[in-house]
N, C-alpha and C. Protein backbone atom coordinates (compact mmCIF):
# COMPACT_ATOMS: atom_id res chain seq x y z
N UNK A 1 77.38 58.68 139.21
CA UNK A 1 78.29 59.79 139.31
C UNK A 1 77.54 61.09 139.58
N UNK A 2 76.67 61.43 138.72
CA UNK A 2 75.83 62.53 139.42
C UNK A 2 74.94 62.60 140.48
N UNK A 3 74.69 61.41 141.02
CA UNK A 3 74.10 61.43 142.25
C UNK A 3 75.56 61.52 143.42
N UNK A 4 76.31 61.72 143.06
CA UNK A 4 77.55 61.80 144.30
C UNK A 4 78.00 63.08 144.31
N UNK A 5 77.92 63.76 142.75
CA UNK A 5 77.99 64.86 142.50
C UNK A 5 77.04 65.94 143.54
N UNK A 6 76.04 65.35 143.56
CA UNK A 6 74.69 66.18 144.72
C UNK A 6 74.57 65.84 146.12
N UNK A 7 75.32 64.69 146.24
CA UNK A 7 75.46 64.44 147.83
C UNK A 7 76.76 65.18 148.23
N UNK A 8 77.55 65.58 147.53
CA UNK A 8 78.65 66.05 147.95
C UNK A 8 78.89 67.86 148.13
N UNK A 9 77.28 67.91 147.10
CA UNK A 9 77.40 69.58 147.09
C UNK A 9 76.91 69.87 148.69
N UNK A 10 77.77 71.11 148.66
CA UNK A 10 77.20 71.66 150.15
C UNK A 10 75.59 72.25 150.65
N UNK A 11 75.66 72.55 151.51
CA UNK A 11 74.06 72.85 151.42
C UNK A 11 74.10 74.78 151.36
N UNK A 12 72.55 75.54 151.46
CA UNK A 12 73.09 76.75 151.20
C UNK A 12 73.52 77.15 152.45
N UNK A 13 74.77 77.96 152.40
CA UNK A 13 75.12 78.86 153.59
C UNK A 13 73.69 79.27 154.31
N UNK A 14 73.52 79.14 155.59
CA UNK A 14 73.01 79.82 157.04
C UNK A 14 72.70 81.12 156.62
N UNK A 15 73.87 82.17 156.40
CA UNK A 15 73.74 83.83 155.33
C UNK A 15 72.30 83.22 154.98
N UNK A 16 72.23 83.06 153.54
CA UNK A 16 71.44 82.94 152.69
C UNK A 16 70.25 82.55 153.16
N UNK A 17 69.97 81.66 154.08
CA UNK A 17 68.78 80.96 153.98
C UNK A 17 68.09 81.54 155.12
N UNK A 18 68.81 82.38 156.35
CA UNK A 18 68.29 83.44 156.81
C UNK A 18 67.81 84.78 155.75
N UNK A 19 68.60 85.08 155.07
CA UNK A 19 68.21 86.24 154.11
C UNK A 19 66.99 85.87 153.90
N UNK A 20 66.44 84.75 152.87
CA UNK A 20 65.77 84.56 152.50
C UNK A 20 64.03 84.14 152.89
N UNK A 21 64.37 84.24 154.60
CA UNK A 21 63.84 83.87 155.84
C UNK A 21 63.11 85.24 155.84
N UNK A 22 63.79 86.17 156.45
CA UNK A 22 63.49 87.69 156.56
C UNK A 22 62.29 88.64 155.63
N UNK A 23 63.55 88.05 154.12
CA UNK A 23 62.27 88.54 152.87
C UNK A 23 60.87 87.84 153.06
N UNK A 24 60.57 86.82 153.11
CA UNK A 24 59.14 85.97 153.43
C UNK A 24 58.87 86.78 154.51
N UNK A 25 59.13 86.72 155.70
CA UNK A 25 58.34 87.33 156.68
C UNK A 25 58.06 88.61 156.14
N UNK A 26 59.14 89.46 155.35
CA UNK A 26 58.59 90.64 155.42
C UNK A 26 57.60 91.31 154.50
N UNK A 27 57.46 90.31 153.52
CA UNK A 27 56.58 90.37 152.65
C UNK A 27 55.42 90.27 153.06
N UNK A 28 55.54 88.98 154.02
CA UNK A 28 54.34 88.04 154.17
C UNK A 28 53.26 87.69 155.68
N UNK A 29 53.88 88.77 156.50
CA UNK A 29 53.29 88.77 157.73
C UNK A 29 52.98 90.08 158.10
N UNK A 30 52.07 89.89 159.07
CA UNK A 30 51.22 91.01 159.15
C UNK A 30 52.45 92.46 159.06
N UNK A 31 53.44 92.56 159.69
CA UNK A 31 54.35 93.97 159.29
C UNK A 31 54.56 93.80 157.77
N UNK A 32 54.20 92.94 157.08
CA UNK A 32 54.56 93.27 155.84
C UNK A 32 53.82 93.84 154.95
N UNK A 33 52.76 94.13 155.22
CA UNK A 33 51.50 94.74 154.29
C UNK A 33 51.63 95.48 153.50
N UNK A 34 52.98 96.27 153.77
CA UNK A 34 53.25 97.93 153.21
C UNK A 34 54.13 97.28 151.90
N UNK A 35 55.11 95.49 151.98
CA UNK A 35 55.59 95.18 151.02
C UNK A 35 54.99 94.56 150.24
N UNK A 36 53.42 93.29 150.38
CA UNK A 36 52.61 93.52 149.64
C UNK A 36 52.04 94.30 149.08
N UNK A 37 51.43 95.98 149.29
CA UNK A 37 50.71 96.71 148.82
C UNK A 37 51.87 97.57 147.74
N UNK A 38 53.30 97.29 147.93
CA UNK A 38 54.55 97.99 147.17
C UNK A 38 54.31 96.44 145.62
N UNK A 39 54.33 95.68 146.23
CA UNK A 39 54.36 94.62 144.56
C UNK A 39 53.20 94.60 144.02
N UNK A 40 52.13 94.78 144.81
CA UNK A 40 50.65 95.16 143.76
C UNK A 40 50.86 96.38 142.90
N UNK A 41 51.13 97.44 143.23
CA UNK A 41 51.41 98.27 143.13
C UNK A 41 51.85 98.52 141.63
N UNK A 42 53.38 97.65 141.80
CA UNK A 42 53.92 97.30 140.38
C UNK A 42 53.06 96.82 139.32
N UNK A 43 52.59 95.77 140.06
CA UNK A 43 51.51 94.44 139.28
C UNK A 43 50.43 95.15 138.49
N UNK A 44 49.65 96.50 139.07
CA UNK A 44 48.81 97.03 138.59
C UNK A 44 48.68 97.73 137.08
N UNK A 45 47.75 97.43 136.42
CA UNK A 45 48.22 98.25 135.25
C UNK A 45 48.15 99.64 135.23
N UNK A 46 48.47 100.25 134.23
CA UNK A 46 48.96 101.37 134.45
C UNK A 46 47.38 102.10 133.68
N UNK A 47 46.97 102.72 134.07
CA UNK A 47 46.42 104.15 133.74
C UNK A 47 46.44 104.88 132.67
N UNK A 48 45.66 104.82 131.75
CA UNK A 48 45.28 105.75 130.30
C UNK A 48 45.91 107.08 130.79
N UNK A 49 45.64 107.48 132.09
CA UNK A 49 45.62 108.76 132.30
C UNK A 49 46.29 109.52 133.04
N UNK A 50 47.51 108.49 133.02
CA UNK A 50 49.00 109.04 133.08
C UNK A 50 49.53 110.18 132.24
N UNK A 51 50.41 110.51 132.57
CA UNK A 51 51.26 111.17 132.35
C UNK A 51 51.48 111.38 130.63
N UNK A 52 50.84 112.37 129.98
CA UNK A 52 50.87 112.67 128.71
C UNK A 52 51.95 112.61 128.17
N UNK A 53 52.45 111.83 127.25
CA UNK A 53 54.09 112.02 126.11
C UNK A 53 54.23 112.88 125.70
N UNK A 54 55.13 113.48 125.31
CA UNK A 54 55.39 115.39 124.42
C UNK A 54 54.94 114.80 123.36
N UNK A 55 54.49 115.46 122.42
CA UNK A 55 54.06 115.04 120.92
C UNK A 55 54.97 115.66 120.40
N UNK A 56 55.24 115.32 119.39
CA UNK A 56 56.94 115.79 118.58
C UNK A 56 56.61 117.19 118.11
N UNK A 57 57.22 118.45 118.20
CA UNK A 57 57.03 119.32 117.37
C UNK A 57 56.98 119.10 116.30
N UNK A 58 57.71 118.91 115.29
CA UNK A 58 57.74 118.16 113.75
C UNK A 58 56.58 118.09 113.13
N UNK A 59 55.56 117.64 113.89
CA UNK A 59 54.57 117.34 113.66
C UNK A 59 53.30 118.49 113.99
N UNK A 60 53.59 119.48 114.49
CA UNK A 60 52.66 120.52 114.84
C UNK A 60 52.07 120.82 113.74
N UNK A 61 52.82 121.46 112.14
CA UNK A 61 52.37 122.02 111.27
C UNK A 61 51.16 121.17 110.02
N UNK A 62 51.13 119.56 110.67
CA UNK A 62 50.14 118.78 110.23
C UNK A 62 48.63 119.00 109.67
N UNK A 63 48.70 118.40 108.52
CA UNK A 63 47.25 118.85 107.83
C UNK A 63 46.64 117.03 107.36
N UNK A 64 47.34 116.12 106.98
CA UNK A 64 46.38 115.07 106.88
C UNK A 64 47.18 114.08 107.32
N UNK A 65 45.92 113.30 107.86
CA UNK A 65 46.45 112.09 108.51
C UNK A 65 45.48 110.92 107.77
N UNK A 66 46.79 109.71 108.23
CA UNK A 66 46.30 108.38 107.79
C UNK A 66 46.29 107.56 108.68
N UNK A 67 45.10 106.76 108.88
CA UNK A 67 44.83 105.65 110.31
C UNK A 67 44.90 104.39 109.72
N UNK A 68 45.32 103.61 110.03
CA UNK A 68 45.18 101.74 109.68
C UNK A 68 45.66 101.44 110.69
N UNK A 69 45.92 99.42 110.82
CA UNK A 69 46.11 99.18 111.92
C UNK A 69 47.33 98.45 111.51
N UNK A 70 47.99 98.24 112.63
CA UNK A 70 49.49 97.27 112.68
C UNK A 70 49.35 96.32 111.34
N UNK A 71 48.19 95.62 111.45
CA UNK A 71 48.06 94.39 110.44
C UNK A 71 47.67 95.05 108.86
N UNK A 72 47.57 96.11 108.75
CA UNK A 72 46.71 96.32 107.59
C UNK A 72 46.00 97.51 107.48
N UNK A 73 45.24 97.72 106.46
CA UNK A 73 43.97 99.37 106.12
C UNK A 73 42.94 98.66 106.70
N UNK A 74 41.79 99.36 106.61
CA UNK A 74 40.55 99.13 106.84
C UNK A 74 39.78 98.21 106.09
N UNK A 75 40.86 98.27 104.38
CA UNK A 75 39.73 97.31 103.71
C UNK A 75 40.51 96.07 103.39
N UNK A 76 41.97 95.49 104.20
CA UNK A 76 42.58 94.47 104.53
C UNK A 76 41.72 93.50 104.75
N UNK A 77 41.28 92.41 103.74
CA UNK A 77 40.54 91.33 104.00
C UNK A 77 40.73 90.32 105.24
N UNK A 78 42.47 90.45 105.58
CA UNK A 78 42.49 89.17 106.56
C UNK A 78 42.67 90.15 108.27
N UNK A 79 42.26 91.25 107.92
CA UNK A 79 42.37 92.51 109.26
C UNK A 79 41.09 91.59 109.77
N UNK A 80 41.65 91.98 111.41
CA UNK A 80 40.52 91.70 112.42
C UNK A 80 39.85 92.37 112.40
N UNK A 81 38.24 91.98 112.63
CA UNK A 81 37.43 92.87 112.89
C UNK A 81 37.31 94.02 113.97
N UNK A 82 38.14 93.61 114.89
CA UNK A 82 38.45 94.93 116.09
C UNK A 82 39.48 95.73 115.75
N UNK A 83 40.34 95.26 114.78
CA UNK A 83 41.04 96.46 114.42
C UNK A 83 40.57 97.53 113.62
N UNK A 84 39.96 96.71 112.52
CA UNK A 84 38.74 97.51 111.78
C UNK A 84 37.80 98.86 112.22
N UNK A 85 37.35 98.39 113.45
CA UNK A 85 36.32 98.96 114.16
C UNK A 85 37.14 100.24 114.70
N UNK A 86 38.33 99.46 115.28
CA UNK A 86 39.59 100.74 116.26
C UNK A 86 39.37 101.67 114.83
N UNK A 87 40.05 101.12 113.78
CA UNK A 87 40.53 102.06 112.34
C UNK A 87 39.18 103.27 112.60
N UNK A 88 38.08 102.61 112.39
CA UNK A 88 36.65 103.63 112.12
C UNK A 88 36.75 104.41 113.54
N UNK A 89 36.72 103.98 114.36
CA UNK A 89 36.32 104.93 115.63
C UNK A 89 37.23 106.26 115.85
N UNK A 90 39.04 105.84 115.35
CA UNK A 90 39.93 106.55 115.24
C UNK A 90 39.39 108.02 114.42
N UNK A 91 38.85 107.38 113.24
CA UNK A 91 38.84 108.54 112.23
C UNK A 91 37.75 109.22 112.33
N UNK A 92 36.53 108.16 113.30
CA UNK A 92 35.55 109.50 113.42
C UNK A 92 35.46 110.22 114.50
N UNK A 93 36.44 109.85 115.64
CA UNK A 93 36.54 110.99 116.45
C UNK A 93 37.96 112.36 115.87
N UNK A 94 38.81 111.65 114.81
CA UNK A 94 39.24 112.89 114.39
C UNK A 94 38.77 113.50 113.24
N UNK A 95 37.23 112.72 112.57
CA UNK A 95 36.99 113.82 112.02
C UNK A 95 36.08 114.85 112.76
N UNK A 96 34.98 114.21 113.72
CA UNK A 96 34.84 115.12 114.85
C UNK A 96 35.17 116.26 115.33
N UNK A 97 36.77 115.64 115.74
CA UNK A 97 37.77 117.05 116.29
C UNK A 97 37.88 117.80 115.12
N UNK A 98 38.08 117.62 113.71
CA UNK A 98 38.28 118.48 112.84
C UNK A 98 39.91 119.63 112.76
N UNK A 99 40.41 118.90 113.24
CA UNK A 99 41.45 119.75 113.11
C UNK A 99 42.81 118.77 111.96
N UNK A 100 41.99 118.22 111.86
CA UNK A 100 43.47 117.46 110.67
C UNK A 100 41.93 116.42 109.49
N UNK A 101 42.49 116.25 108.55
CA UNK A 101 41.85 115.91 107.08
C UNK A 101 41.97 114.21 106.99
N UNK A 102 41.21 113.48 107.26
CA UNK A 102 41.46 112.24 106.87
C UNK A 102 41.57 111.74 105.22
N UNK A 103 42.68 110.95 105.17
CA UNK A 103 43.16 110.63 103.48
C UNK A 103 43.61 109.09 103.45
N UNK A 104 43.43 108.53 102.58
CA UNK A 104 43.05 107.43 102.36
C UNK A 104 44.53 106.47 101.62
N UNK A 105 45.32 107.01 101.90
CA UNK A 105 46.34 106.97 101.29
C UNK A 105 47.46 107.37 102.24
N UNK A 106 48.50 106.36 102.27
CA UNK A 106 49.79 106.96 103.29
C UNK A 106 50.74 107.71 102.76
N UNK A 107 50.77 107.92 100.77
CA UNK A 107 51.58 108.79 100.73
C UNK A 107 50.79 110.35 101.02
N UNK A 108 49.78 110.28 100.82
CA UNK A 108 48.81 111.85 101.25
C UNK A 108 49.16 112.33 102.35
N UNK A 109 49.55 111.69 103.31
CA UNK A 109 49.53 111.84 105.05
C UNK A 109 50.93 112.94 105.16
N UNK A 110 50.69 113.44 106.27
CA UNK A 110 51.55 113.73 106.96
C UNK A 110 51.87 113.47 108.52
N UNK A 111 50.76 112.75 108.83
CA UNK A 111 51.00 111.76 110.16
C UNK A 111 50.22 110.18 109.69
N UNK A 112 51.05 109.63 110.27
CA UNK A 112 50.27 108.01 109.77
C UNK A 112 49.53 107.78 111.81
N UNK A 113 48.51 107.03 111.53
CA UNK A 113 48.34 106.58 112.84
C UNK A 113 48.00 105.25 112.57
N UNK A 114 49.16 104.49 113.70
CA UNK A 114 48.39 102.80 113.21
C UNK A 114 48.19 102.58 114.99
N UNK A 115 46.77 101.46 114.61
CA UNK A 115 46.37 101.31 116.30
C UNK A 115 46.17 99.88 116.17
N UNK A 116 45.93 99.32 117.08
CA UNK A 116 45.40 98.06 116.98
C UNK A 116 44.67 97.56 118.38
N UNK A 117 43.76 96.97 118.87
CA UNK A 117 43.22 96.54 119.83
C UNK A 117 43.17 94.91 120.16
N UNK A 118 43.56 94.39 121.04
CA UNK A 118 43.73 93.34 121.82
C UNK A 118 42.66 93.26 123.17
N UNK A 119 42.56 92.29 123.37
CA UNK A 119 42.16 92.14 124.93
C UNK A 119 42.92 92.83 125.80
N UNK A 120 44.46 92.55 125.79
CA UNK A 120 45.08 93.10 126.92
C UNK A 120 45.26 94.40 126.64
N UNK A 121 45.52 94.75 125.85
CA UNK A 121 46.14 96.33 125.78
C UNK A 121 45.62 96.54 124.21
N UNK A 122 45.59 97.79 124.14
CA UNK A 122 45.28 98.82 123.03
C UNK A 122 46.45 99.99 122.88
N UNK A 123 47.07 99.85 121.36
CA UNK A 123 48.29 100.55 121.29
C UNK A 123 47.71 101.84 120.18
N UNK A 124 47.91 102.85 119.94
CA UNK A 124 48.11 104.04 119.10
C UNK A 124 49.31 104.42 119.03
N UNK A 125 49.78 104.41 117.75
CA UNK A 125 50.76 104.86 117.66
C UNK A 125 51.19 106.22 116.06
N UNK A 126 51.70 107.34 116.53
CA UNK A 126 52.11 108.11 115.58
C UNK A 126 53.31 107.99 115.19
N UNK A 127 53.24 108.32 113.53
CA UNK A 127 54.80 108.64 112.70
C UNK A 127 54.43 108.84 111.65
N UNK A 128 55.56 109.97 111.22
CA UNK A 128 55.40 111.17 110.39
C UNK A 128 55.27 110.29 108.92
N UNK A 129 54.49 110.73 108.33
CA UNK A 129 53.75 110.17 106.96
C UNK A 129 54.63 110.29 105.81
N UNK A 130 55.89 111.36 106.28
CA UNK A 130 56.87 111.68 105.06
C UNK A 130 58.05 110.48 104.86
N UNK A 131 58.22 109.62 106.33
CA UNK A 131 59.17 108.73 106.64
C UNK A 131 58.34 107.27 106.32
N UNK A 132 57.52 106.93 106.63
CA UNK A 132 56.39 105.93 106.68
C UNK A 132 56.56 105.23 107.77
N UNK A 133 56.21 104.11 107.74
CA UNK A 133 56.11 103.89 109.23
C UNK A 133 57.28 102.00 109.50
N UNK A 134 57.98 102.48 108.53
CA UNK A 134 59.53 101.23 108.62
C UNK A 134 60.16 101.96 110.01
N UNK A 135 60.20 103.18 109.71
CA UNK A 135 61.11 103.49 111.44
C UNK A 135 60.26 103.43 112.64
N UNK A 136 61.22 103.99 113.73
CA UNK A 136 60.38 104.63 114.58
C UNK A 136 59.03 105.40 115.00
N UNK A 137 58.23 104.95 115.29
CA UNK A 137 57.03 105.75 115.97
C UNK A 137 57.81 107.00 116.86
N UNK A 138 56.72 107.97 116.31
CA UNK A 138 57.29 109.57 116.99
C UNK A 138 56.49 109.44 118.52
N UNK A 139 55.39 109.15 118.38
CA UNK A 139 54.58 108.97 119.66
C UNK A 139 53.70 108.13 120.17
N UNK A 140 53.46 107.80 120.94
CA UNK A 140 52.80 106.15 121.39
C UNK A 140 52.13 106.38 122.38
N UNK A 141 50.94 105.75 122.90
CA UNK A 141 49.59 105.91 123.63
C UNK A 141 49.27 104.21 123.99
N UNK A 142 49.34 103.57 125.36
CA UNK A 142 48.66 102.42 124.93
C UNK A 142 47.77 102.37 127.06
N UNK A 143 46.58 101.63 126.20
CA UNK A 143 46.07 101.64 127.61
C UNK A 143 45.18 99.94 127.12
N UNK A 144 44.39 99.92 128.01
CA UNK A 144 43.41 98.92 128.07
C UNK A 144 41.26 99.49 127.51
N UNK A 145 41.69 100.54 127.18
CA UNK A 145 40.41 101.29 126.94
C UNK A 145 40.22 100.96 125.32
N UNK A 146 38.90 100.18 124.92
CA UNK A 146 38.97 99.78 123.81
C UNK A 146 38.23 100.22 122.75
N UNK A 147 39.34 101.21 121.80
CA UNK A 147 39.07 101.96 120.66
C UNK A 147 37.61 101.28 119.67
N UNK A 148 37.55 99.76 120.16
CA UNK A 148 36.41 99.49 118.90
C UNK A 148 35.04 99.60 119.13
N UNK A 149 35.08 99.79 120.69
CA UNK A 149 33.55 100.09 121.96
C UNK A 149 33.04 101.48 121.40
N UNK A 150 33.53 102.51 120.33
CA UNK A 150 33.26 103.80 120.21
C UNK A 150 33.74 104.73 120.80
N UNK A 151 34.40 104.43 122.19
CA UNK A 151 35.20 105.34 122.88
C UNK A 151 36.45 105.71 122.01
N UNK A 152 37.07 106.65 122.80
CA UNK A 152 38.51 106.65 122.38
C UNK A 152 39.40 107.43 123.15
N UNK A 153 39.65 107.40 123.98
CA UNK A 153 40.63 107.58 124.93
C UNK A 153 42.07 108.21 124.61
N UNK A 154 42.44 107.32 123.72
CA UNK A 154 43.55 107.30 123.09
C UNK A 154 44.02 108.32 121.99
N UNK A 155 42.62 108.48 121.80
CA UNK A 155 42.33 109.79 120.46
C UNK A 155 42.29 111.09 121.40
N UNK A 156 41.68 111.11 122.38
CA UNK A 156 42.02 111.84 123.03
C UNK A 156 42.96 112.48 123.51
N UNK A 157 44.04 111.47 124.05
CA UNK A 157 45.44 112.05 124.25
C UNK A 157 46.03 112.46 123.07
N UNK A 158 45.80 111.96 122.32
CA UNK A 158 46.69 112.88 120.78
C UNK A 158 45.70 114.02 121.04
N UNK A 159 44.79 114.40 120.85
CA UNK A 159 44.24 115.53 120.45
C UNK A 159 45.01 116.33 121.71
N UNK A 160 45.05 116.23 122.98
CA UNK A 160 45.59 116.97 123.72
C UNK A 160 47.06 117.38 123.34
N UNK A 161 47.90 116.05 122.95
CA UNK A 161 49.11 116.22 122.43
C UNK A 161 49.28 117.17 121.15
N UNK A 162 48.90 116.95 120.32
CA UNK A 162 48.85 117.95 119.13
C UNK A 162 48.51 119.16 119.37
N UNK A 163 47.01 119.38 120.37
CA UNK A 163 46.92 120.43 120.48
C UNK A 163 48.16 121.83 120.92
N UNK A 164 49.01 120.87 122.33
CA UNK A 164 49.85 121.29 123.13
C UNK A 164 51.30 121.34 122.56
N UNK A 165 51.22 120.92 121.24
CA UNK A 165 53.13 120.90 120.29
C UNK A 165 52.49 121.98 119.67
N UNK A 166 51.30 122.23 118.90
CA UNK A 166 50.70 123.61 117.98
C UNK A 166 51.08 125.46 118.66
N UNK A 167 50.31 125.29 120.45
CA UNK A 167 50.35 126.19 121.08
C UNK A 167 51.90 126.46 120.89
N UNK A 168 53.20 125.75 121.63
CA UNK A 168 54.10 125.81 121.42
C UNK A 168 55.02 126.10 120.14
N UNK A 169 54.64 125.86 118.87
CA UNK A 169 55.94 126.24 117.54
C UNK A 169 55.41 127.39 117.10
């Protein structure tokens, strides 16, 4: 019965299988280069050094912050060691910058920062230390640049961000 069922279905409309004719060529032959180089395009990852997020005003009048990672604190026994590393690199490029107090404690905070590092991507993320961090993240940073190498990229764009909600309130 289901094999009569499939001999009996029609085949696709002519429409269609021209449509679908067109898209291949145009993707896929030499005039199409401009529609390959449009889906790489997409495909590509995106750039640390895009387009900066507003950093929340709310947060301008900030004096201490708290860093851990998605999974845990720093002294989380079953924390990865690259998150670990992200945690340390975080806090010593903001104690570096010096413009906010590292505290050891999330009720102390008035910004929490949790990061975490992966192979594929590296996320930072801020929220306000008075709410904790069950809601929403106020602001988010994620690239492929990896917080546990000593760099920090990511610390960077907050510092620009904070800096640029401060100038403003």
């Amino acid at each position: 019965m289901h094999r009569a069922n499939l001999a009996s279905a029609s085949p696709p409309s002519t429409k269609a299988s021209n449509a679908y004719r067109h898209l291949y060529k145009a993707i896929f032959s030499d005039r199409g280069h401009l529609g390959c180089d449009a889906i790489s395009a997409f495909a590509a990852p995106k750039s640390t050094t895009a387009t900066l997020p507003a950093f929340p005003g709310t947060l301008a009048n900030a004096q201490y912050v708290y860093v851990a990672a998605y999974d845990g604190d720093q002294f989380d026994t079953n924390l990865l060691p690259e998150d670990r590393e992200a945690i340390s690199s975080v806090q010593n490029a903001i104690q570096t910058w010096g413009k906010l107090t590292l505290v050891y404690q999330p009720y102390q905070a008035d910004i929490i920062i949790l990061v975490t590092t992966r192979p594929s991507e590296d996320v930072m993320a801020v929220y306000d230390g008075h709410q904790g961090t069950k809601g929403n993240y106020l602001w988010r940073v994620m690239g492929r640049d990896d917080p546990a190498s000593g760099e920090t990229p990511l610390v960077t764009q907050f510092e620009k961000g904070f800096d640029s909600a401060q100038k403003h309130k």
